[in-house]
N, C-alpha and C. Protein backbone atom coordinates (compact mmCIF):
# COMPACT_ATOMS: atom_id res chain seq x y z
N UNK A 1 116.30 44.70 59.44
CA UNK A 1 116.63 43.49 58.74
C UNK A 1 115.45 42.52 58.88
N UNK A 2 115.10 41.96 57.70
CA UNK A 2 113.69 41.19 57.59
C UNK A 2 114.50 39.73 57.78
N UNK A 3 113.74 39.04 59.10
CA UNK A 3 114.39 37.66 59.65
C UNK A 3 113.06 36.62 59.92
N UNK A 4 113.11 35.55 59.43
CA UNK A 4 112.21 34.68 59.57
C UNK A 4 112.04 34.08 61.23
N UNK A 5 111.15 33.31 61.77
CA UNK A 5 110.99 33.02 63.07
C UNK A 5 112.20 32.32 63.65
N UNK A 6 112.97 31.37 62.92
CA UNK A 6 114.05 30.64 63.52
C UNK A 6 115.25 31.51 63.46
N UNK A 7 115.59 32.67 62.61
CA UNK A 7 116.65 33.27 62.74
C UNK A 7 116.32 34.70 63.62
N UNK A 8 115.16 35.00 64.41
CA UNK A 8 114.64 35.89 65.19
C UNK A 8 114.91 34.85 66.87
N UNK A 9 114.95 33.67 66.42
CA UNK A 9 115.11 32.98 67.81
C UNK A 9 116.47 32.88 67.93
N UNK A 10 117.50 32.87 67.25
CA UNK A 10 118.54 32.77 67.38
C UNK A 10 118.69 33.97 68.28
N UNK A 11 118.55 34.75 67.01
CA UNK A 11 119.20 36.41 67.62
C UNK A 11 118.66 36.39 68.91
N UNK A 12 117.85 36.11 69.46
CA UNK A 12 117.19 36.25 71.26
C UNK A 12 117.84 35.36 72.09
N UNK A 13 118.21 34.04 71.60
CA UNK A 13 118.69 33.09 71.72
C UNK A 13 117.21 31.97 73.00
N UNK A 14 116.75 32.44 72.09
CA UNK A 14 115.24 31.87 72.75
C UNK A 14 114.99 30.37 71.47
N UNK A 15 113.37 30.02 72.27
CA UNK A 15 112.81 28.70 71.32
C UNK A 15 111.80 29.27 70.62
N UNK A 16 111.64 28.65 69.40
CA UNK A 16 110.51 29.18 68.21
C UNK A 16 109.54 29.64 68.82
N UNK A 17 108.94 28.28 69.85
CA UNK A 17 107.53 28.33 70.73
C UNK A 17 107.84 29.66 71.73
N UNK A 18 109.08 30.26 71.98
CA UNK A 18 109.16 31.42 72.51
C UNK A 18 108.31 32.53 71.44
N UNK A 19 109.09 32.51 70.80
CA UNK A 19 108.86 33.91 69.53
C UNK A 19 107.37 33.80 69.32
N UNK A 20 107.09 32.46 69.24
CA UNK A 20 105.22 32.44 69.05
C UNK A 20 104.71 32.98 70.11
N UNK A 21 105.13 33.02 71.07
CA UNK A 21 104.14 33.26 72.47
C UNK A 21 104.51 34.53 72.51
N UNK A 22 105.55 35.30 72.09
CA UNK A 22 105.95 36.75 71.83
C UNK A 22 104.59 36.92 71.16
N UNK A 23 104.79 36.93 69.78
CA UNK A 23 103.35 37.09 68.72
C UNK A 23 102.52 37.00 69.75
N UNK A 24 101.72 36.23 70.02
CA UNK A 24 100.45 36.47 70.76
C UNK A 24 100.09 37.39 71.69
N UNK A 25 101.25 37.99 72.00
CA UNK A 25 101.68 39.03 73.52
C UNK A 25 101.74 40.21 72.34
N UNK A 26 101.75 40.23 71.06
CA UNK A 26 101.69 41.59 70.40
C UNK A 26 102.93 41.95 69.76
N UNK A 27 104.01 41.15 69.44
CA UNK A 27 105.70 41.41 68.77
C UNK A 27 104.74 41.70 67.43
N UNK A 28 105.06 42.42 66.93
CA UNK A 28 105.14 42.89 65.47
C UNK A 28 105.56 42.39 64.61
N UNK A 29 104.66 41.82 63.70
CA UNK A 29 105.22 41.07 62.52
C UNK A 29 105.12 41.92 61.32
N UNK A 30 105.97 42.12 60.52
CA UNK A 30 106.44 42.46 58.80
C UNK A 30 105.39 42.32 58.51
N UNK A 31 105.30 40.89 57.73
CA UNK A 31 104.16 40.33 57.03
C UNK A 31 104.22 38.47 57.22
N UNK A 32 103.45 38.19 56.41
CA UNK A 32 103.10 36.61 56.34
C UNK A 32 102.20 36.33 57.33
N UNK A 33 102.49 35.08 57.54
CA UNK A 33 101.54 34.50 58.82
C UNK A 33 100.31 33.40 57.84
N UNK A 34 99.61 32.81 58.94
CA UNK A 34 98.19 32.30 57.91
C UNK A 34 98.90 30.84 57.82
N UNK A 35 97.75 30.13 57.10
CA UNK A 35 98.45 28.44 56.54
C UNK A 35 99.14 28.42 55.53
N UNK A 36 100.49 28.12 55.09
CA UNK A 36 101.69 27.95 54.67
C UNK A 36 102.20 29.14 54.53
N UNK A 37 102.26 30.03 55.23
CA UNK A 37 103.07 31.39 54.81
C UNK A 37 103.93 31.76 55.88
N UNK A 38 104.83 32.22 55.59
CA UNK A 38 106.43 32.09 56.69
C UNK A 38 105.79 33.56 57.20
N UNK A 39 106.16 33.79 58.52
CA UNK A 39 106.66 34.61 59.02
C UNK A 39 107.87 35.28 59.05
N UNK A 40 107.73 36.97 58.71
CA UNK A 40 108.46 37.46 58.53
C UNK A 40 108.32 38.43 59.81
N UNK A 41 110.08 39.30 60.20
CA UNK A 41 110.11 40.12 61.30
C UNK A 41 110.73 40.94 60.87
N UNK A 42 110.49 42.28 61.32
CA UNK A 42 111.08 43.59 61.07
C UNK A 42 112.52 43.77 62.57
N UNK A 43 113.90 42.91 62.67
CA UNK A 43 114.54 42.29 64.17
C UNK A 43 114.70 43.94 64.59
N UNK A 44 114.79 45.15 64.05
CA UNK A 44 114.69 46.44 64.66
C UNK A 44 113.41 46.43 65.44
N UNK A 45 112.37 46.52 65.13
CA UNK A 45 111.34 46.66 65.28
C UNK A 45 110.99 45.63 66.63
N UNK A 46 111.38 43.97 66.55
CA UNK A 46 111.07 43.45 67.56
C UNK A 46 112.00 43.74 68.43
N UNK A 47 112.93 44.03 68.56
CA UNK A 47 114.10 44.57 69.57
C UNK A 47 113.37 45.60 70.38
N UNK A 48 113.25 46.47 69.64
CA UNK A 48 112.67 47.99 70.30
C UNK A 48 110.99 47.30 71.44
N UNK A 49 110.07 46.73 70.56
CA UNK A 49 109.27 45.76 71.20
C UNK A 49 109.62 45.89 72.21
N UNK A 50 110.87 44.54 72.13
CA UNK A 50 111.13 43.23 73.60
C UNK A 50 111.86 44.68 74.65
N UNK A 51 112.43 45.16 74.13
CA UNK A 51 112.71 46.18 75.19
C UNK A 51 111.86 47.28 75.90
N UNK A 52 110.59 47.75 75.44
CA UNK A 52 109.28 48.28 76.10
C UNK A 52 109.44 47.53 76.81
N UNK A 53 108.94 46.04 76.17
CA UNK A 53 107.88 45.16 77.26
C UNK A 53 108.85 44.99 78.12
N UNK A 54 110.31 44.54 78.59
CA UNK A 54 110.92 44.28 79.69
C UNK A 54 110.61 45.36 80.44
N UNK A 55 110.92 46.50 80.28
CA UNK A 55 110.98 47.94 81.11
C UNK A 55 109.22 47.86 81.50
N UNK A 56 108.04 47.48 80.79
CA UNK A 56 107.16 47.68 81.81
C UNK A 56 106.91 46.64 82.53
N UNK A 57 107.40 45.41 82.35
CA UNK A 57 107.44 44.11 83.49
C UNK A 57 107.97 44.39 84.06
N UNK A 58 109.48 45.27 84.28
CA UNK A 58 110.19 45.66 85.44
C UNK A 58 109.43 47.03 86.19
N UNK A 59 108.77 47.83 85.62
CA UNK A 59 108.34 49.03 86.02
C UNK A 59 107.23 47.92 86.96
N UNK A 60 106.55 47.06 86.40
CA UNK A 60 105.45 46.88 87.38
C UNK A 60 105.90 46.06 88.91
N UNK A 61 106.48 44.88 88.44
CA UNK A 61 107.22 44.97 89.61
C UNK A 61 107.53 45.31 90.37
N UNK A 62 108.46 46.90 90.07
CA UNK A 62 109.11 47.98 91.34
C UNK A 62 107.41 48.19 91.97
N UNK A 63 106.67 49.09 90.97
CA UNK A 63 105.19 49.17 91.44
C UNK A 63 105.03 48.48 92.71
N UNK A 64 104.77 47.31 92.60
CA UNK A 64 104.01 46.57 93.38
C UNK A 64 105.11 46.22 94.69
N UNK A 65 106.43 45.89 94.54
CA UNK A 65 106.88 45.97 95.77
C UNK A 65 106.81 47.13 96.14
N UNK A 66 106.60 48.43 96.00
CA UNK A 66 106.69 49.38 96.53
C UNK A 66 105.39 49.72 97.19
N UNK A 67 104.14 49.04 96.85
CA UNK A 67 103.02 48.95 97.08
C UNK A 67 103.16 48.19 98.40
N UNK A 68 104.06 47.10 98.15
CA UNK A 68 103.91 46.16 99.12
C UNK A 68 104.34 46.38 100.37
N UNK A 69 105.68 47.39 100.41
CA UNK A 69 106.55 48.27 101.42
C UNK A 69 105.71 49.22 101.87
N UNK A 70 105.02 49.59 101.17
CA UNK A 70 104.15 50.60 101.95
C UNK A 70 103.27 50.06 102.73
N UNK A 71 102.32 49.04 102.73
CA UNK A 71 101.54 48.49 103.19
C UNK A 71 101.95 47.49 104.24
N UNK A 72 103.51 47.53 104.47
CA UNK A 72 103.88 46.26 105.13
C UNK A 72 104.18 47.61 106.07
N UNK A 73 104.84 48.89 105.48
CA UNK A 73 105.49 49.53 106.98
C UNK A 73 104.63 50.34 107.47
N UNK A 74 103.08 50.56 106.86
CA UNK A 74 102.58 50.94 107.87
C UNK A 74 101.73 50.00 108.61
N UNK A 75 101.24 49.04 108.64
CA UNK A 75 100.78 47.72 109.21
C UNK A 75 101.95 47.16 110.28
N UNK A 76 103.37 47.79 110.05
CA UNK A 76 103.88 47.11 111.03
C UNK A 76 103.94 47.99 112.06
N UNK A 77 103.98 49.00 111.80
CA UNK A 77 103.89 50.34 112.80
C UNK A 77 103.18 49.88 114.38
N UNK A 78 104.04 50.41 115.40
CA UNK A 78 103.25 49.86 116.34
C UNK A 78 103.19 51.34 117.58
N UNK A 79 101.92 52.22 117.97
CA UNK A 79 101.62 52.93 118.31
C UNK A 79 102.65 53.28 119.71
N UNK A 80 103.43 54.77 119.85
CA UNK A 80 103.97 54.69 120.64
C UNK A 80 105.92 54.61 120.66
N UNK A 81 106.12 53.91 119.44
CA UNK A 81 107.78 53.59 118.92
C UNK A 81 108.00 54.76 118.09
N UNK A 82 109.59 54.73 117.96
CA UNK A 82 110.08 56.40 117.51
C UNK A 82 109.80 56.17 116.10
N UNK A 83 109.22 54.48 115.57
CA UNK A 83 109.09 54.61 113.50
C UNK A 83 107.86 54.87 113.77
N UNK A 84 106.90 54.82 114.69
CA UNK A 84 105.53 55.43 114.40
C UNK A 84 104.74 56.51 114.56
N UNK A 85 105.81 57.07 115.80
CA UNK A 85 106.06 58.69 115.25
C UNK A 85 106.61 59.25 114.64
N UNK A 86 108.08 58.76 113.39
CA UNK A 86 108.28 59.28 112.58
C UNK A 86 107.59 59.25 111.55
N UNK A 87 106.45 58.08 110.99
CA UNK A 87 105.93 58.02 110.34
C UNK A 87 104.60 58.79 110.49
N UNK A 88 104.20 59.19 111.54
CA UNK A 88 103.28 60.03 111.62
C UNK A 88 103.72 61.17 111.57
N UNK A 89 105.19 61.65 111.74
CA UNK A 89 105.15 63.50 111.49
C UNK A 89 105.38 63.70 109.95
N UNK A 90 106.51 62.48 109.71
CA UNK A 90 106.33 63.07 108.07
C UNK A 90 104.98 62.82 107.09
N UNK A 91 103.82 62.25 107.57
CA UNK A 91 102.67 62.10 106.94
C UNK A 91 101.94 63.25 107.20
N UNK A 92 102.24 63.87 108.18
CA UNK A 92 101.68 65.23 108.47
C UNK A 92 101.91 66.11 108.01
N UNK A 93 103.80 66.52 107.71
CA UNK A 93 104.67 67.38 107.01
C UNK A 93 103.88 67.35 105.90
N UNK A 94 104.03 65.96 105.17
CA UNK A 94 103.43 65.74 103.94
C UNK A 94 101.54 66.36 103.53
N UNK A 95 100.68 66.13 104.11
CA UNK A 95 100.11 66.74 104.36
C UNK A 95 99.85 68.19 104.36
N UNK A 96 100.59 68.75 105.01
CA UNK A 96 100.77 70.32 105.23
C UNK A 96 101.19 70.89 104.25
N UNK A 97 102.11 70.32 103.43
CA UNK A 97 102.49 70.82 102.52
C UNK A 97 101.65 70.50 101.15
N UNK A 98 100.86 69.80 101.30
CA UNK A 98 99.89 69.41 100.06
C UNK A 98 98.76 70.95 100.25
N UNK A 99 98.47 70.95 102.00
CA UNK A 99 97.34 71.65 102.25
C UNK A 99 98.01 73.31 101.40
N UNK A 100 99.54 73.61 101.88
CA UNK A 100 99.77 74.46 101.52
C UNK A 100 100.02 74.62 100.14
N UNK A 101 100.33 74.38 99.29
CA UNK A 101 100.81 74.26 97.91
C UNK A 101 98.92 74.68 97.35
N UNK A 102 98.32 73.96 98.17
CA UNK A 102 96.75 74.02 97.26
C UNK A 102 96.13 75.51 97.62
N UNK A 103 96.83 75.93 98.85
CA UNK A 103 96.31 77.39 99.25
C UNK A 103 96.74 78.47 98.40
N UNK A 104 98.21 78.00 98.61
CA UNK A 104 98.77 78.99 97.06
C UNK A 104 98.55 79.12 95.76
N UNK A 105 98.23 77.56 95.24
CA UNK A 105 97.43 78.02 93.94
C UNK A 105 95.97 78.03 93.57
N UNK A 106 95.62 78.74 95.14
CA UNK A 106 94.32 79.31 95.30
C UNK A 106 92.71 78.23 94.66
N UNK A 107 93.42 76.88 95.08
CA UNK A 107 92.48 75.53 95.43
C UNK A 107 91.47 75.75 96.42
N UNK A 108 92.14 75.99 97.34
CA UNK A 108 91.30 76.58 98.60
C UNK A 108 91.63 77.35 98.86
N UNK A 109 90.96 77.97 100.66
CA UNK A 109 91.00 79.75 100.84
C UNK A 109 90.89 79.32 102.74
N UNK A 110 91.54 80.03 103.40
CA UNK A 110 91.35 79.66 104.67
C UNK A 110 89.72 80.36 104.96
N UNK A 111 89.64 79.62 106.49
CA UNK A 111 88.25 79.75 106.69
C UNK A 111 88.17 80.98 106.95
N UNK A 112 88.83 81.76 107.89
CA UNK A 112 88.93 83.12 108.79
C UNK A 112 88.52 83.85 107.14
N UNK A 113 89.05 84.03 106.66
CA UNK A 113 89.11 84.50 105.52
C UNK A 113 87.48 84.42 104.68
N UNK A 114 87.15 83.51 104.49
CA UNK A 114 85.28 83.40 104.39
C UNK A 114 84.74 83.24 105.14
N UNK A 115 84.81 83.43 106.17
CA UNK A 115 83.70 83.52 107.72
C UNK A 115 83.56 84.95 107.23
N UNK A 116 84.77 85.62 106.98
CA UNK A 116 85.04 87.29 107.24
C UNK A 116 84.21 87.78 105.89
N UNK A 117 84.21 87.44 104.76
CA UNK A 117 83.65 87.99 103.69
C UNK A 117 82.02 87.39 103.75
N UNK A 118 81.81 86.19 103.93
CA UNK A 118 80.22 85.93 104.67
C UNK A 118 79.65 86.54 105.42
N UNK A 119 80.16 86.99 106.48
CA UNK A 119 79.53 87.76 107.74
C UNK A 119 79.50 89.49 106.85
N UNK A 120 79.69 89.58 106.02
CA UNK A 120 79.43 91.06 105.08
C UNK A 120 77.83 91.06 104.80
């Protein structure tokens, strides 16, 4: 449905100067625009929009607190307590299992194994 800027603010239930600052952030306009020419909106089209952009403002968010949790629980870690040896075996587990997964799809090769075909 083709909706001009004040009946695109309704439907959001936002202010004009909202919907403009949308536009500048990249909302998709129909057509018009320029000196005296109305803006027109495709409201499917900006819907689908405003709903990306929430989901990656929320995606970044989680991001970054999760960035932030990480960096807070290992900084709080204190050498010696049962979270800083749990956090050190499962970083190891983790580890091991990276080392192994890469052996299997033949990333790498143990050493015994090319010491033994070198020394040929």
């Amino acid at each position: 449905m083709e909706v001009n800027k004040k009946q695109l603010a309704d439907i959001f239930g936002a202010s004009i100067r909202t919907i403009q600052n949308w536009q500048e952030q990249g909302m998709p306009v129909l057509r018009g625009g320029g000196k005296g020419n109305e803006v027109l909106y495709d409201s499917a089209a900006v819907i689908k929009w405003y709903a990306e952009r929430d989901a990656e403002i929320e995606n970044e968010k989680l991001r970054r607190e999760v960035e932030e949790l990480r960096q807070a629980s290992e900084t709080d870690l204190q050498p010696g307590t049962i979270e800083y040896e749990r956090h050190r075996l499962t970083r190891a587990q983790a580890d091991a299992q990276e080392l192994k997964n890469a052996r299997d799809s033949a990333e790498v090769v143990e050493t015994a194994f090319c010491t033994f075909v070198l020394s040929r």
